[in-house]
Each structure stands twice: as structure tokens, then as C-alpha cells.
PDB file of N, CA and C in Angstrom:
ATOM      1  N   UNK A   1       0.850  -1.179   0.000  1.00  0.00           N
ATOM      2  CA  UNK A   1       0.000   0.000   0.000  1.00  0.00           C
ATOM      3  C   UNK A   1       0.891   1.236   0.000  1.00  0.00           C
ATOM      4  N   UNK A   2       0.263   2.499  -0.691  1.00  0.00           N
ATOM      5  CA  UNK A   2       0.900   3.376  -0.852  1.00  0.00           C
ATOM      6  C   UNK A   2       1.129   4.057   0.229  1.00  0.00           C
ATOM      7  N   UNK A   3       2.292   5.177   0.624  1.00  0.00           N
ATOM      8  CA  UNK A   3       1.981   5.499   2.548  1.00  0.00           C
ATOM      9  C   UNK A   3       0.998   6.391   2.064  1.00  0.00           C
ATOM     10  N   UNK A   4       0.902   7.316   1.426  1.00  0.00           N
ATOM     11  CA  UNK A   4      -0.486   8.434   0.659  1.00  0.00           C
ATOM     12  C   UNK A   4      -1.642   7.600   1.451  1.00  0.00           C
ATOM     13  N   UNK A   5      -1.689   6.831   1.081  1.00  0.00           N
ATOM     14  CA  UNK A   5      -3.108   5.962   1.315  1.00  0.00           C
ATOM     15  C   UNK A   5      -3.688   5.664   3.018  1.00  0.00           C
ATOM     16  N   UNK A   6      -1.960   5.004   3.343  1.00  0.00           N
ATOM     17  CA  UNK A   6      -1.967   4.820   4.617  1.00  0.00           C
ATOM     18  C   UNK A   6      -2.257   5.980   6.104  1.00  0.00           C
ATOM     19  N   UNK A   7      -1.840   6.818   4.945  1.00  0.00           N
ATOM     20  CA  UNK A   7      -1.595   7.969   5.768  1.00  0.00           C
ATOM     21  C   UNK A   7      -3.326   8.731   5.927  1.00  0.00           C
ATOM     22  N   UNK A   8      -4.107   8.188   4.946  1.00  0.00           N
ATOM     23  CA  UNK A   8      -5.553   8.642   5.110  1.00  0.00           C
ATOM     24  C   UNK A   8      -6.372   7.616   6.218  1.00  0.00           C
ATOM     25  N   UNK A   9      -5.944   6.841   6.493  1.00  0.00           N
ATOM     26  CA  UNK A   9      -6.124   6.095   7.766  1.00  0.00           C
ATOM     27  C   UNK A   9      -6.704   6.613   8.829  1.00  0.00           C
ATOM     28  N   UNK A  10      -6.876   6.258   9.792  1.00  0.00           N
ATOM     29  CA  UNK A  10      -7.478   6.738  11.394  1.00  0.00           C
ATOM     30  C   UNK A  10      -6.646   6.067  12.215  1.00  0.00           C
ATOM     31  N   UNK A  11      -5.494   6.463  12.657  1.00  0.00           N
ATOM     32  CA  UNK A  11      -4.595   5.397  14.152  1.00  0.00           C
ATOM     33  C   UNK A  11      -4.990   4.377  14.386  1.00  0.00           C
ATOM     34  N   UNK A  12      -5.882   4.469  14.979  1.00  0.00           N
ATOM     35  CA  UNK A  12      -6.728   2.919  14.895  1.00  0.00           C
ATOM     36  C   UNK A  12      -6.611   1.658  13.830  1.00  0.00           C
ATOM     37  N   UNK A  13      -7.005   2.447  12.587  1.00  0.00           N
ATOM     38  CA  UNK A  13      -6.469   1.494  11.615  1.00  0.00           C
ATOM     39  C   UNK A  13      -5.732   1.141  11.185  1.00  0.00           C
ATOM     40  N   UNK A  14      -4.375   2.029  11.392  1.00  0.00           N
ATOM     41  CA  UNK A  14      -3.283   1.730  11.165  1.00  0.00           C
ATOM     42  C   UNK A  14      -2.664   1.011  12.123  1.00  0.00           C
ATOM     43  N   UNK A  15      -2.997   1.223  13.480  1.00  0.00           N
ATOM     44  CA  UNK A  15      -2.831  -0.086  14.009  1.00  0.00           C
ATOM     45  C   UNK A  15      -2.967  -1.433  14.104  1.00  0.00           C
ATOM     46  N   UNK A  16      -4.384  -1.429  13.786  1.00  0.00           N
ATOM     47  CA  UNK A  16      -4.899  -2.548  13.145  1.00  0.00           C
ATOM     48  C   UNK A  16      -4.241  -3.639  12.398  1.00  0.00           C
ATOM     49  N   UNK A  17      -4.081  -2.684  11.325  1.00  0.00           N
ATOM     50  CA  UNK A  17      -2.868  -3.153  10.245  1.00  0.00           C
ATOM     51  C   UNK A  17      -1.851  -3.322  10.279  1.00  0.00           C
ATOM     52  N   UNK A  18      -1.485  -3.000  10.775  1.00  0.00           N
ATOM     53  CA  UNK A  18       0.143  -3.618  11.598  1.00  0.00           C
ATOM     54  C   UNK A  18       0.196  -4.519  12.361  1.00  0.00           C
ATOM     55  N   UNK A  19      -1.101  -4.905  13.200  1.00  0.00           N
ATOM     56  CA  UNK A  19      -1.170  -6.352  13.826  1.00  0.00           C
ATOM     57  C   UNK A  19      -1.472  -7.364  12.439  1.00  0.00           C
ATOM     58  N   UNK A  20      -2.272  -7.321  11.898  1.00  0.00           N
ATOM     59  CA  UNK A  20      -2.422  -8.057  10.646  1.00  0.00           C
ATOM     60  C   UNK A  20      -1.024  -7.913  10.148  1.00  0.00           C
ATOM     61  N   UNK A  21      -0.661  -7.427  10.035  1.00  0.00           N
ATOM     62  CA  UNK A  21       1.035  -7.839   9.165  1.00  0.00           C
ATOM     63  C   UNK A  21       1.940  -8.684   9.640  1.00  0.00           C
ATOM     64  N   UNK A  22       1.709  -8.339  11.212  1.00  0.00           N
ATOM     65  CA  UNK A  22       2.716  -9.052  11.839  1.00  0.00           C
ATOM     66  C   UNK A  22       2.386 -10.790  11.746  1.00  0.00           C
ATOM     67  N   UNK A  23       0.989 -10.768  11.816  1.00  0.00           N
ATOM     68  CA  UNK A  23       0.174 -12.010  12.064  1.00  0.00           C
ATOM     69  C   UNK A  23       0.547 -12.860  10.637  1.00  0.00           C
ATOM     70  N   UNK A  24       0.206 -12.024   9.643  1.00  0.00           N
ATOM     71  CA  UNK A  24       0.509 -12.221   8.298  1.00  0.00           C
ATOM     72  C   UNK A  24       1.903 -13.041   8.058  1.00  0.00           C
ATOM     73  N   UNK A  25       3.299 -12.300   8.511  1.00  0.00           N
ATOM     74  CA  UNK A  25       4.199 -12.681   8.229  1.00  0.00           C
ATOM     75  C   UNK A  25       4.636 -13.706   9.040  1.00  0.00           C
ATOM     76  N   UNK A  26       4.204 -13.749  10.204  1.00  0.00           N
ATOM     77  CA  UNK A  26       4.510 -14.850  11.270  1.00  0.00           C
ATOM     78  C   UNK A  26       4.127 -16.290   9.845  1.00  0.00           C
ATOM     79  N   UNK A  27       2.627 -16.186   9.406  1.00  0.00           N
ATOM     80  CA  UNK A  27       2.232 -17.372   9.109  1.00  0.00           C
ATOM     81  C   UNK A  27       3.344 -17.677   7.487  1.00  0.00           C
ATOM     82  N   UNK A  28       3.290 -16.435   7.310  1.00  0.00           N
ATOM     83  CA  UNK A  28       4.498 -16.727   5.874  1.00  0.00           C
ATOM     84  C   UNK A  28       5.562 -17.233   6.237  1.00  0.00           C
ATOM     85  N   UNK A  29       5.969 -16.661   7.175  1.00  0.00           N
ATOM     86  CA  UNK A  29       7.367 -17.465   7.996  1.00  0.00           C
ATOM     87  C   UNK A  29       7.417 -19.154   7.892  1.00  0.00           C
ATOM     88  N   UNK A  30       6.187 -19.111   8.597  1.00  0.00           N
ATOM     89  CA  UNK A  30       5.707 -20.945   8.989  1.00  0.00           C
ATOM     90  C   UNK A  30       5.726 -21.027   7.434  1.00  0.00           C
ATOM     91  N   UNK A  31       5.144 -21.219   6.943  1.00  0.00           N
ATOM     92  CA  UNK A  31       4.989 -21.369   5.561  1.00  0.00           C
ATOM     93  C   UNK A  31       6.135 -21.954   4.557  1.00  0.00           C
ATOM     94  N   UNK A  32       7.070 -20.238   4.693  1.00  0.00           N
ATOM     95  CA  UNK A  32       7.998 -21.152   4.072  1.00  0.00           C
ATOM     96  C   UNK A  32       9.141 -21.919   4.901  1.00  0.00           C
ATOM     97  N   UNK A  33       9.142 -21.709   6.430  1.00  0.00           N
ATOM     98  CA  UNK A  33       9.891 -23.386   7.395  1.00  0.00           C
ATOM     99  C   UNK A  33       9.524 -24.226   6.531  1.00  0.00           C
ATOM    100  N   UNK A  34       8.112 -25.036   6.066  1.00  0.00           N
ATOM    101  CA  UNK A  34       7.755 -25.836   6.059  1.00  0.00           C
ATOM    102  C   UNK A  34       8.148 -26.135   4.449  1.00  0.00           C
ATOM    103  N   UNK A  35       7.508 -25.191   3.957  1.00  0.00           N
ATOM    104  CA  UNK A  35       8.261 -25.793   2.443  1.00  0.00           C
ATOM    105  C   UNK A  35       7.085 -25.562   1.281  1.00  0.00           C
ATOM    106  N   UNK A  36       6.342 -24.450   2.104  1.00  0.00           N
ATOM    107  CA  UNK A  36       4.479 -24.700   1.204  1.00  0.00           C
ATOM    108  C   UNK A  36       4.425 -23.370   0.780  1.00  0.00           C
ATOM    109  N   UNK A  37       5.047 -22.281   1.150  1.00  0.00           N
ATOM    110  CA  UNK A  37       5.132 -21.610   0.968  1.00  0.00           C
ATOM    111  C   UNK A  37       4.815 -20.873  -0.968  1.00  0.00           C
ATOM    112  N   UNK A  38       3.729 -20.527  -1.612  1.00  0.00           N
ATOM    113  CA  UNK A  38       3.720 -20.505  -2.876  1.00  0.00           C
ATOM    114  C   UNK A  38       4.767 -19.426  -3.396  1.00  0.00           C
ATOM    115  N   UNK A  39       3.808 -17.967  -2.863  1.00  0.00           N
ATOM    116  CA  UNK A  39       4.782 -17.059  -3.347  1.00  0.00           C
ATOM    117  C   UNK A  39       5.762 -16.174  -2.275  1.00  0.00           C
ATOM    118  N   UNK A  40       7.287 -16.777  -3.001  1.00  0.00           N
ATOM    119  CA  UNK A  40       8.220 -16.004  -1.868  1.00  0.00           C
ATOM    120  C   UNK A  40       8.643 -14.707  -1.573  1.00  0.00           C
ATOM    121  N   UNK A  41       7.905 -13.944  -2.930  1.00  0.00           N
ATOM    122  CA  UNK A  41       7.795 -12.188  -2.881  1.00  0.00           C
ATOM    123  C   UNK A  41       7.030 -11.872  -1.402  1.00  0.00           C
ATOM    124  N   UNK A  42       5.967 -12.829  -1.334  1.00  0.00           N
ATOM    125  CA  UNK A  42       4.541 -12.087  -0.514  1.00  0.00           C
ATOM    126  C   UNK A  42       5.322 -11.346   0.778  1.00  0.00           C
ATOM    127  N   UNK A  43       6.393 -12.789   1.059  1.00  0.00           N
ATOM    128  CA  UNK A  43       7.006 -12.333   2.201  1.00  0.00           C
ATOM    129  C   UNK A  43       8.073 -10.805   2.484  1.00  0.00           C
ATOM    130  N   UNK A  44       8.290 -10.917   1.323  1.00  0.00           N
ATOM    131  CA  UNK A  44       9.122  -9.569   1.108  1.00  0.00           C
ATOM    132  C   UNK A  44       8.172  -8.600   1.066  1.00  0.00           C
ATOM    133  N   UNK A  45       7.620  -8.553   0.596  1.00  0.00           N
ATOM    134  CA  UNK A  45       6.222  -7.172   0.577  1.00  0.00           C
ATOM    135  C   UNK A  45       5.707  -7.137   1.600  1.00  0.00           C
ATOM    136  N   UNK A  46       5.192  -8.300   2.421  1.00  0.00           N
ATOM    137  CA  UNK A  46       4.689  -7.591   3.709  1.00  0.00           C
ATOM    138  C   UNK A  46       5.432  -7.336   4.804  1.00  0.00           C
ATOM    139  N   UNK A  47       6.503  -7.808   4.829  1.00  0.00           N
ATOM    140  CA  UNK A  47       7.970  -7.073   5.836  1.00  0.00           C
ATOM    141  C   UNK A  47       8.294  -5.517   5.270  1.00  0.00           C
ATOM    142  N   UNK A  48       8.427  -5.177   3.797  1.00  0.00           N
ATOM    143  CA  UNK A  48       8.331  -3.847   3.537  1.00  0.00           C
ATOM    144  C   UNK A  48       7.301  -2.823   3.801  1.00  0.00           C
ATOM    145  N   UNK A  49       5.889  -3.556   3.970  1.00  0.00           N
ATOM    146  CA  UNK A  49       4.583  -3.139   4.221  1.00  0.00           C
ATOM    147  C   UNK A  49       4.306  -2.511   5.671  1.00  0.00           C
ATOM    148  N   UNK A  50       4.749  -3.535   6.386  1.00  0.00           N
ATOM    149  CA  UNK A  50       5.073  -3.613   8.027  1.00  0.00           C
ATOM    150  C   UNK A  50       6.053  -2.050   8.312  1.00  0.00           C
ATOM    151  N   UNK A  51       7.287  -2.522   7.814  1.00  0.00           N
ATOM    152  CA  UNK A  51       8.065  -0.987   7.873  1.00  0.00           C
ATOM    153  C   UNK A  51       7.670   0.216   7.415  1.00  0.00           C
ATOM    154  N   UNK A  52       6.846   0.191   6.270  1.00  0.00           N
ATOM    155  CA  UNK A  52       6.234   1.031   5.755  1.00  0.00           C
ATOM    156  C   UNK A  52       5.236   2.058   6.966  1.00  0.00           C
ATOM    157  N   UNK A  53       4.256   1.285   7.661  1.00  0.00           N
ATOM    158  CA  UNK A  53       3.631   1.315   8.787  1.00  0.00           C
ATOM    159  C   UNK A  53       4.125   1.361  10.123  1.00  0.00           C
ATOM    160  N   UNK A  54       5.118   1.159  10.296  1.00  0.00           N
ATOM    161  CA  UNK A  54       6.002   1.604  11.837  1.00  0.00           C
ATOM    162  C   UNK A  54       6.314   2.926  11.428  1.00  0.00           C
ATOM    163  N   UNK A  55       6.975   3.004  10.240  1.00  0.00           N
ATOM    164  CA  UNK A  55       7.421   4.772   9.690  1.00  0.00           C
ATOM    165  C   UNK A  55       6.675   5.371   9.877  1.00  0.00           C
ATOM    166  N   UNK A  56       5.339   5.476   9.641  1.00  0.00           N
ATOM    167  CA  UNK A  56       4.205   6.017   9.464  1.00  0.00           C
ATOM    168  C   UNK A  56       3.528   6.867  10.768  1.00  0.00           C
ATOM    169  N   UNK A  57       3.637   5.555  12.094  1.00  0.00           N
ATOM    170  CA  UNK A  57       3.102   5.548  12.980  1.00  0.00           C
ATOM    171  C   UNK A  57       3.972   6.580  13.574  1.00  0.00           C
ATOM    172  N   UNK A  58       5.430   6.030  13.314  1.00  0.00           N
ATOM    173  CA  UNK A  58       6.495   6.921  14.007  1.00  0.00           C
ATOM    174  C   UNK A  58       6.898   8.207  14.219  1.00  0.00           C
ATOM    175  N   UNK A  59       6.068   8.454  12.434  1.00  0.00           N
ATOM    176  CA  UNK A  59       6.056  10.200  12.160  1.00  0.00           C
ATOM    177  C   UNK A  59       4.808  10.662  13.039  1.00  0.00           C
ATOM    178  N   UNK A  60       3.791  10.125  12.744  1.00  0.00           N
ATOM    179  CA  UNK A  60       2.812  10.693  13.521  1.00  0.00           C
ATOM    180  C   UNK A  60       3.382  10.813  15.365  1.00  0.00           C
ATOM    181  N   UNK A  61       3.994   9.752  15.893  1.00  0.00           N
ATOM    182  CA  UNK A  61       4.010   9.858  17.143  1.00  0.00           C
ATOM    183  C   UNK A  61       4.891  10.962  17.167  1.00  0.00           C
ATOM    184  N   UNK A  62       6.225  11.754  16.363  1.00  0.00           N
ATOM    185  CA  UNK A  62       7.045  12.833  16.871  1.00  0.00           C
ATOM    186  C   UNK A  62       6.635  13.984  16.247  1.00  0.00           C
ATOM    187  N   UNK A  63       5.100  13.802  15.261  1.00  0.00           N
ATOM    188  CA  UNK A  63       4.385  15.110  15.150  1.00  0.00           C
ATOM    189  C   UNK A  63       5.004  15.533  13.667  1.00  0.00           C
ATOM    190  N   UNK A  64       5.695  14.660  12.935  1.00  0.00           N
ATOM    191  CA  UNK A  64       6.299  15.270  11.817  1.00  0.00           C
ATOM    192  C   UNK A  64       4.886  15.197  10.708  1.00  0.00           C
ATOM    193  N   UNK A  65       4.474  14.446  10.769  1.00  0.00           N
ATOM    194  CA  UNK A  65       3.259  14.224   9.466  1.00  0.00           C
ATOM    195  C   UNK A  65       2.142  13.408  10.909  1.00  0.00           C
ATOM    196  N   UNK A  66       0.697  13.664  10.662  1.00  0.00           N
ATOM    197  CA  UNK A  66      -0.146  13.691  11.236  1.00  0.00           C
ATOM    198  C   UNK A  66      -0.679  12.535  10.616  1.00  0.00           C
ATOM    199  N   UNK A  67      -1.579  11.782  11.294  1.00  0.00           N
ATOM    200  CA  UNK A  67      -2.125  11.001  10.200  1.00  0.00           C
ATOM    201  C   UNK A  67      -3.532  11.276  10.345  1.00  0.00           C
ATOM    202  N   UNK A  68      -4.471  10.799   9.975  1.00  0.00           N
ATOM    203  CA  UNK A  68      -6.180  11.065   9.637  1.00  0.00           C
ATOM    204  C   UNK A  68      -6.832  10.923  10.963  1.00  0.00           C
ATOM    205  N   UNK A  69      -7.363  12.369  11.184  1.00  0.00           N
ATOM    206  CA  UNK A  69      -8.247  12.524  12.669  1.00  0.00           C
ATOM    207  C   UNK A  69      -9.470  11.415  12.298  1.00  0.00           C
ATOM    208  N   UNK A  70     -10.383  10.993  13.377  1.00  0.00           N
ATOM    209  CA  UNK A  70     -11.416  10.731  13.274  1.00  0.00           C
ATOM    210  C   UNK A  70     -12.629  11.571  12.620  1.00  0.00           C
ATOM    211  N   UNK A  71     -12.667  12.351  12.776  1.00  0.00           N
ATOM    212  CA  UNK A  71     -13.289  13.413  12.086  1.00  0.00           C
ATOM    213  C   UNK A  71     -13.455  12.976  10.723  1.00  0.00           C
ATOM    214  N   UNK A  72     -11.928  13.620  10.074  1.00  0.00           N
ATOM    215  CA  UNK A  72     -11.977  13.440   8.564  1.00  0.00           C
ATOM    216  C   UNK A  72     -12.384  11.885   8.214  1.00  0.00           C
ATOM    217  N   UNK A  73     -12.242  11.431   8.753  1.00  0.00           N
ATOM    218  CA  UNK A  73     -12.260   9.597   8.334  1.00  0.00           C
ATOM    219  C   UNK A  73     -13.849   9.637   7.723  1.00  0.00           C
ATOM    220  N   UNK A  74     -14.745   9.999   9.197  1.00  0.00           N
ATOM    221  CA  UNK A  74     -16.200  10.419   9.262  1.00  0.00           C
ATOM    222  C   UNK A  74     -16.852  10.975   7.916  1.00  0.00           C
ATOM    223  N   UNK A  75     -15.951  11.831   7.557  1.00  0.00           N
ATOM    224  CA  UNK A  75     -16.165  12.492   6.626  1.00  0.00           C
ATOM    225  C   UNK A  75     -16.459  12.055   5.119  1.00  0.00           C
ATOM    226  N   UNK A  76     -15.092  11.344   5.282  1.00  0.00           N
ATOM    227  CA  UNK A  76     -14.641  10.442   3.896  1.00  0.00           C
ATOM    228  C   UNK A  76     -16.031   9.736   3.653  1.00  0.00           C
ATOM    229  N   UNK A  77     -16.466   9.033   4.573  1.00  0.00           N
ATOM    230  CA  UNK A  77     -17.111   8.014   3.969  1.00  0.00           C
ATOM    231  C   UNK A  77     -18.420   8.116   3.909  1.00  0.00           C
TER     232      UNK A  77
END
């Protein structure tokens, strides 16, 4: 995902999503231990995805880039 995108988010969801990634890659992990693993990109994309989303969170937590109030979210949709 694009951070543009991510960045229209609500904290919440971006948290969210970062537990799903982690959860995500844990099982890709298992995956390819085992040997079943189909595609071995996936794993690379969602470890970049993951970082993508700590950055994200990180800017918002030292105030450099804000991410999407509740409000606007409200709004959006």
C-alpha cells in the first residue's frame, strides 16, 4: 500500500494493520519453514509493508506528518 493511502487512515487502523502484518508474516514465515510456501515475494512485501507502517506511525508519534483525525475519516465516507 501506498503510505499516501496509509496515511488517510485513522490510528486505529493503522494499528490494526500492523497487527495483521505481523500475524501475516509470522504465518508466511511458517509457511515457508515448512516448504508450502507458494509465493516467496509475498514475504518480502509484507515485511516492507510492516516498515512502511512503523514509519508512518512513528512520524505521527514525533508530530512530523499527522495522520487522519477521526473526524476526517467520518467524513470520507
Amino acid at each position: 500500500m501506498k503510505p499516501e493511502k496509509i496515511r488517510e487512515l485513522t490510528k486505529d487502523e493503522v494499528l490494526q494493520w500492523e497487527r495483521d502484518l505481523q500475524e501475516e508474516i509470522f504465518n508466511l514465515r511458517i509457511q515457508n519453514f515448512m516448504g508450502k510456501l507458494e509465493n516467496p515475494l509475498r514475504l518480502r512485501m509484507a515485511r516492507r509493508d510492516l516498515a512502511r507502517v512503523r514509519t508512518i506511525l512513528q512520524e505521527d508519534h514525533l508530530g512530523i506528518r499527522a495522520l487522519a483525525s477521526k473526524e476526517k475519516s467520518d467524513v470520507r465516507e
